[in-house]
Protein backbone atom coordinates (compact mmCIF):
# COMPACT_ATOMS: atom_id res chain seq x y z
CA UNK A 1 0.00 0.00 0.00
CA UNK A 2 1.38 3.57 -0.88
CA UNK A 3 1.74 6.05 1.62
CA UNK A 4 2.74 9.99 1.64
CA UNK A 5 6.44 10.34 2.25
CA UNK A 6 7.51 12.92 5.06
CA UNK A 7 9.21 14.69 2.34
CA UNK A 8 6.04 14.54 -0.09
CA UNK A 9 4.10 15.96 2.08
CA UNK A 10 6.99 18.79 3.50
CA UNK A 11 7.40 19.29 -0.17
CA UNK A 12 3.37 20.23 -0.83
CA UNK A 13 2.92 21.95 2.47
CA UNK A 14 5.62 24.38 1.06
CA UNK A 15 3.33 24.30 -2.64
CA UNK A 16 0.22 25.32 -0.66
CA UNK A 17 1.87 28.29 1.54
CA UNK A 18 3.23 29.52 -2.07
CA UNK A 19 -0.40 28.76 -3.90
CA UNK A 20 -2.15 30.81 -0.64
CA UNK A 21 0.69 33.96 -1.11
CA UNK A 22 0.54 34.07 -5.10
CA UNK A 23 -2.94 33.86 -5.42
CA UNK A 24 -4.05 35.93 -2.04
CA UNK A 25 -7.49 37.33 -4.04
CA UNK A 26 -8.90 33.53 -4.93
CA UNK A 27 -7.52 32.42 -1.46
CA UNK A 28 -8.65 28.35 -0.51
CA UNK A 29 -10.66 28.00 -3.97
CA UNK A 30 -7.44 28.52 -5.93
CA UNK A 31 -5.61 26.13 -4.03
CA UNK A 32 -8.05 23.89 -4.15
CA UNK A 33 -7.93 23.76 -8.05
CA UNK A 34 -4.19 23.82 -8.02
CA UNK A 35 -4.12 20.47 -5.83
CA UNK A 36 -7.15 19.14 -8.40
CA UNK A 37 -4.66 20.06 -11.65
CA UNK A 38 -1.49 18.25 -9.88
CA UNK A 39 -4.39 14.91 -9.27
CA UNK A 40 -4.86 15.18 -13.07
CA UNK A 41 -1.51 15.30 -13.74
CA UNK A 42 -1.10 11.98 -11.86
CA UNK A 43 0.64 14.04 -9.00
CA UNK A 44 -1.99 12.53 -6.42
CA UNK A 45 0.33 12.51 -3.55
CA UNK A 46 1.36 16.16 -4.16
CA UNK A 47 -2.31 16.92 -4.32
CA UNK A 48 -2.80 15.20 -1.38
CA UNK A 49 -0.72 16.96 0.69
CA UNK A 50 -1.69 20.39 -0.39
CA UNK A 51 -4.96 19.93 0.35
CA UNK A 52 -4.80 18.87 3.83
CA UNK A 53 -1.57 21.25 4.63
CA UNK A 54 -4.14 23.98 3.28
CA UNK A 55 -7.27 22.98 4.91
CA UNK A 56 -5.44 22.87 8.29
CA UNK A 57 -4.78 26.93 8.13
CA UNK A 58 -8.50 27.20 7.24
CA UNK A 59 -10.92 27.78 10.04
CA UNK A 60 -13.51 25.25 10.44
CA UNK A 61 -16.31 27.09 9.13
CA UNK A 62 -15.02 27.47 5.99
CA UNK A 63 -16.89 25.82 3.44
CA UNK A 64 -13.39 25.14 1.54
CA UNK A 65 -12.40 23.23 4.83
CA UNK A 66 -14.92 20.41 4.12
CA UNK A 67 -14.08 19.95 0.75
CA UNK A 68 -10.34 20.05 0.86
CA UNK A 69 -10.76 17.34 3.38
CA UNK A 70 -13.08 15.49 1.52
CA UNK A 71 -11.08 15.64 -1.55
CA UNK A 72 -7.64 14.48 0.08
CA UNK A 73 -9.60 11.57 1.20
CA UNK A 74 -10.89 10.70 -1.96
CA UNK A 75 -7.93 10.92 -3.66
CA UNK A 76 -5.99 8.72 -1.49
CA UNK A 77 -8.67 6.08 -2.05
CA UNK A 78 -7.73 6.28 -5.45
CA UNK A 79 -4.00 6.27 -4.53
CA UNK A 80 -4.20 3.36 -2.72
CA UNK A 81 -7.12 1.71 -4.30
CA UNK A 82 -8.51 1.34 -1.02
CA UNK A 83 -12.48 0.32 -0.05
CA UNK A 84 -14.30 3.13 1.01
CA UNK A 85 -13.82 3.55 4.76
CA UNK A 86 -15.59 4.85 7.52
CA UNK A 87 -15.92 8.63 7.31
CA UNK A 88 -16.91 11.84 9.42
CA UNK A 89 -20.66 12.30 9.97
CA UNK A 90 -19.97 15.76 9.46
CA UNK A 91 -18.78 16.13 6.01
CA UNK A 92 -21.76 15.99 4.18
CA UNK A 93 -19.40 15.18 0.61
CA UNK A 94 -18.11 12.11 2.44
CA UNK A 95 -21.36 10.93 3.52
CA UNK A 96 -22.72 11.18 0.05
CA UNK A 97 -19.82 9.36 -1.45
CA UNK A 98 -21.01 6.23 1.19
CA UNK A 99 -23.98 6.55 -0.24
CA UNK A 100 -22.97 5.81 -3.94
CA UNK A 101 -19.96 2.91 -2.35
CA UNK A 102 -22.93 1.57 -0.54
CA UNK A 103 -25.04 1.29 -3.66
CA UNK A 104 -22.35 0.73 -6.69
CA UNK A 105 -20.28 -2.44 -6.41
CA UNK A 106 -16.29 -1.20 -6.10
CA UNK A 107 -14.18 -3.55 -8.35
CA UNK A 108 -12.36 -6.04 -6.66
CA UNK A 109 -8.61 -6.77 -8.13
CA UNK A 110 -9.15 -10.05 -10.44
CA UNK A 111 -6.77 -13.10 -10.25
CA UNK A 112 -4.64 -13.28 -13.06
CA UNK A 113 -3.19 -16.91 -12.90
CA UNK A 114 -5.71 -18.32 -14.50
CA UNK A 115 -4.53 -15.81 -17.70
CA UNK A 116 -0.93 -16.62 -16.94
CA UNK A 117 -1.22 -20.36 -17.28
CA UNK A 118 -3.02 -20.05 -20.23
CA UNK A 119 -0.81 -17.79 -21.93
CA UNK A 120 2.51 -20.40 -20.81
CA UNK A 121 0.87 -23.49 -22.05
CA UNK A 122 -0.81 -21.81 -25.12
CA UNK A 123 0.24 -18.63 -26.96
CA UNK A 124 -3.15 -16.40 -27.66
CA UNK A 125 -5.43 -18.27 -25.32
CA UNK A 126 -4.45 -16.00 -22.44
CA UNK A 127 -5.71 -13.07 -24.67
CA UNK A 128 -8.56 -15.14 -25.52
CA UNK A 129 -9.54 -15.52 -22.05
CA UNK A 130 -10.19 -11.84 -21.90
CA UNK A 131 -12.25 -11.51 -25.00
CA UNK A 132 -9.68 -9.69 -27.11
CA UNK A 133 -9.94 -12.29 -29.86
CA UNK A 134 -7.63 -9.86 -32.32
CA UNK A 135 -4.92 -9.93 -29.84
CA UNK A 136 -5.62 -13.58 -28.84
CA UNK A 137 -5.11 -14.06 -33.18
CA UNK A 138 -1.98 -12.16 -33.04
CA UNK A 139 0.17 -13.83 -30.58
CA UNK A 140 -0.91 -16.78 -31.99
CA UNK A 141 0.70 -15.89 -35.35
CA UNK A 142 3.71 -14.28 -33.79
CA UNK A 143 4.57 -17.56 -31.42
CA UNK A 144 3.49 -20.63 -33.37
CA UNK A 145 4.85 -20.47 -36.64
CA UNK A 146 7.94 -19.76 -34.65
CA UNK A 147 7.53 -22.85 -32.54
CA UNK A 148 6.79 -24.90 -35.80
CA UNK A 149 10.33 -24.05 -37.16
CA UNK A 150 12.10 -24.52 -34.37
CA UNK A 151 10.69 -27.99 -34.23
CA UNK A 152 11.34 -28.35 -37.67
CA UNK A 153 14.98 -27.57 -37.44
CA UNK A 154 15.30 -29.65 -34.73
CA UNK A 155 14.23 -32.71 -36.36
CA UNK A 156 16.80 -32.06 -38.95
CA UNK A 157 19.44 -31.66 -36.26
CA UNK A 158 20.12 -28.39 -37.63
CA UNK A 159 21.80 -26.85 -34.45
CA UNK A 160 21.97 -23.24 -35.22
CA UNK A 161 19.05 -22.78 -36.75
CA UNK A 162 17.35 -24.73 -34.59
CA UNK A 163 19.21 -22.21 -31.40
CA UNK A 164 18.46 -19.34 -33.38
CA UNK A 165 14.69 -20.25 -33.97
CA UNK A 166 14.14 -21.02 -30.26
CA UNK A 167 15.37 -18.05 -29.05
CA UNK A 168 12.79 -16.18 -31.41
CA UNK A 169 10.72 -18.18 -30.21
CA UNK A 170 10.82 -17.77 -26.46
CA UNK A 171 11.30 -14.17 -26.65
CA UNK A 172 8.15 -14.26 -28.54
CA UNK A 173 6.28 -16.26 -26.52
CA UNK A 174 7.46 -13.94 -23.30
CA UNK A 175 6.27 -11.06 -24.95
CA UNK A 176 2.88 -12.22 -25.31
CA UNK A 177 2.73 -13.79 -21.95
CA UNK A 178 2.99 -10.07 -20.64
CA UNK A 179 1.20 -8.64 -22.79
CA UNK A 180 -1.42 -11.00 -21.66
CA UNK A 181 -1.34 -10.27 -18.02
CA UNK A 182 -0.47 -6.54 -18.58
CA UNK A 183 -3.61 -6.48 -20.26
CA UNK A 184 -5.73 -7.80 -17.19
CA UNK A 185 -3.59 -5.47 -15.14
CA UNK A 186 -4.42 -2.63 -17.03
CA UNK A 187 -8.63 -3.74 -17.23
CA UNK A 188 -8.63 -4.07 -13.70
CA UNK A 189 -7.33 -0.22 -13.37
CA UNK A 190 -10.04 0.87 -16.07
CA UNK A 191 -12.68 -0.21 -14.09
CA UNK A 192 -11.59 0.96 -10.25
CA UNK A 193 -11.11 4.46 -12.16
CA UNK A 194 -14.49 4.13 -14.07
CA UNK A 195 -16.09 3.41 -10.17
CA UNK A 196 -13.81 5.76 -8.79
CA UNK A 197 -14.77 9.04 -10.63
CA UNK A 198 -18.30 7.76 -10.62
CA UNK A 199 -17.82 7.93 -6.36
CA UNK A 200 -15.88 11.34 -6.72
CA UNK A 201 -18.76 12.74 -9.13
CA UNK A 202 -21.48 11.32 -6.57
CA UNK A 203 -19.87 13.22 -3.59
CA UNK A 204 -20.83 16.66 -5.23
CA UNK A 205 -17.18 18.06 -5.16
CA UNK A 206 -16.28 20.93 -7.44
CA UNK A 207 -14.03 20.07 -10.23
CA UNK A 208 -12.20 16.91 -11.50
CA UNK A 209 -9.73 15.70 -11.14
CA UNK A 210 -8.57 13.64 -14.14
């Protein structure tokens, strides 16, 4: 699980004392979309930081207060790909975000062994597996012709050849092993962030942050 470094967070605290002196006339609002533009950029724990180093200097009636706090929360959920945890009764953004967790399934991380030993025993069926029968007909054609020579040459006793076409042939057969799994990988982010922004969207904060 990923944290905040001390010297993240010393490092943003310093971001949101120069975001609060540069932009003095837009005060907690401009922060607050400055932390929401380093989230986009994929700066989350930057973000992070600012948000909670500037909602600290904010008094708790501010209105700014409650969603800098709510945002930093939802954004290290997103970090961390954490489940939604308890939150403060108070923060009505919060509470509406456990309403939509409570109410829209979060994606849970998917096993990938299953694709893995598919992909090692047979080249494309990992792919298939996934229902990306282009890529599943790719690998196919990049591994098994390969495999067909090699045991070609090696019938023949053709040493060389025979080296040179198995180490095409593993190499090729790697590739599409991870491409397999980084595949699942990657479809198992797609849908936490589809859920994720759906959650952010259903707490009613301003702006987005992607």
């Amino acid at each position: 699980m990923r944290t905040l470094s001390l010297s993240s967070y010393f490092v943003s605290l310093l971001l949101s004392f120069a975001l609060f002196s540069t932009t003095a006339s837009a005060g907690p609002e401009e922060v607050y979309k400055e932390s929401l533009q380093l989230a986009a950029k994929g700066d989350e724990r930057s973000a992070i930081a600012a948000l909670r180093a500037a909602a600290a200097m904010l008094p708790p009636e501010q209105p700014w207060q409650t969603r800098m706090i709510a945002a930093a929360k939802l954004l290290e959920l997103k970090l961390n790909r954490q489940d939604y945890p308890d939150t403060d009764q108070d923060n009505a953004y919060l509470m509406l975000g456990r309403v939509y967790a409570q109410n829209s399934i979060q994606p849970a991380p998917s096993s990938t062994m299953a694709i893995t030993v598919a992909a090692t025993l047979l080249p494309g069926t990992g792919h298939l597996l996934q229902g990306r029968g282009a890529d599943a007909a790719t690998a196919a054609l990049m591994v098994w012709p390969m495999l067909f020579l090699c045991l070609w040459a090696a019938k023949r006793r053709m040493g060389p050849v025979t080296l040179f076409f198995a180490l095409i042939t593993v190499w090729l057969w790697s590739g599409t092993l991870f491409s397999a799994i980084s595949l699942a990988e990657r479809g198992d982010v797609e849908l936490y962030l589809t859920w994720w922004q759906g959650l952010w969207q259903a707490s009613g904060l301003p702006g987005r942050p992607w």
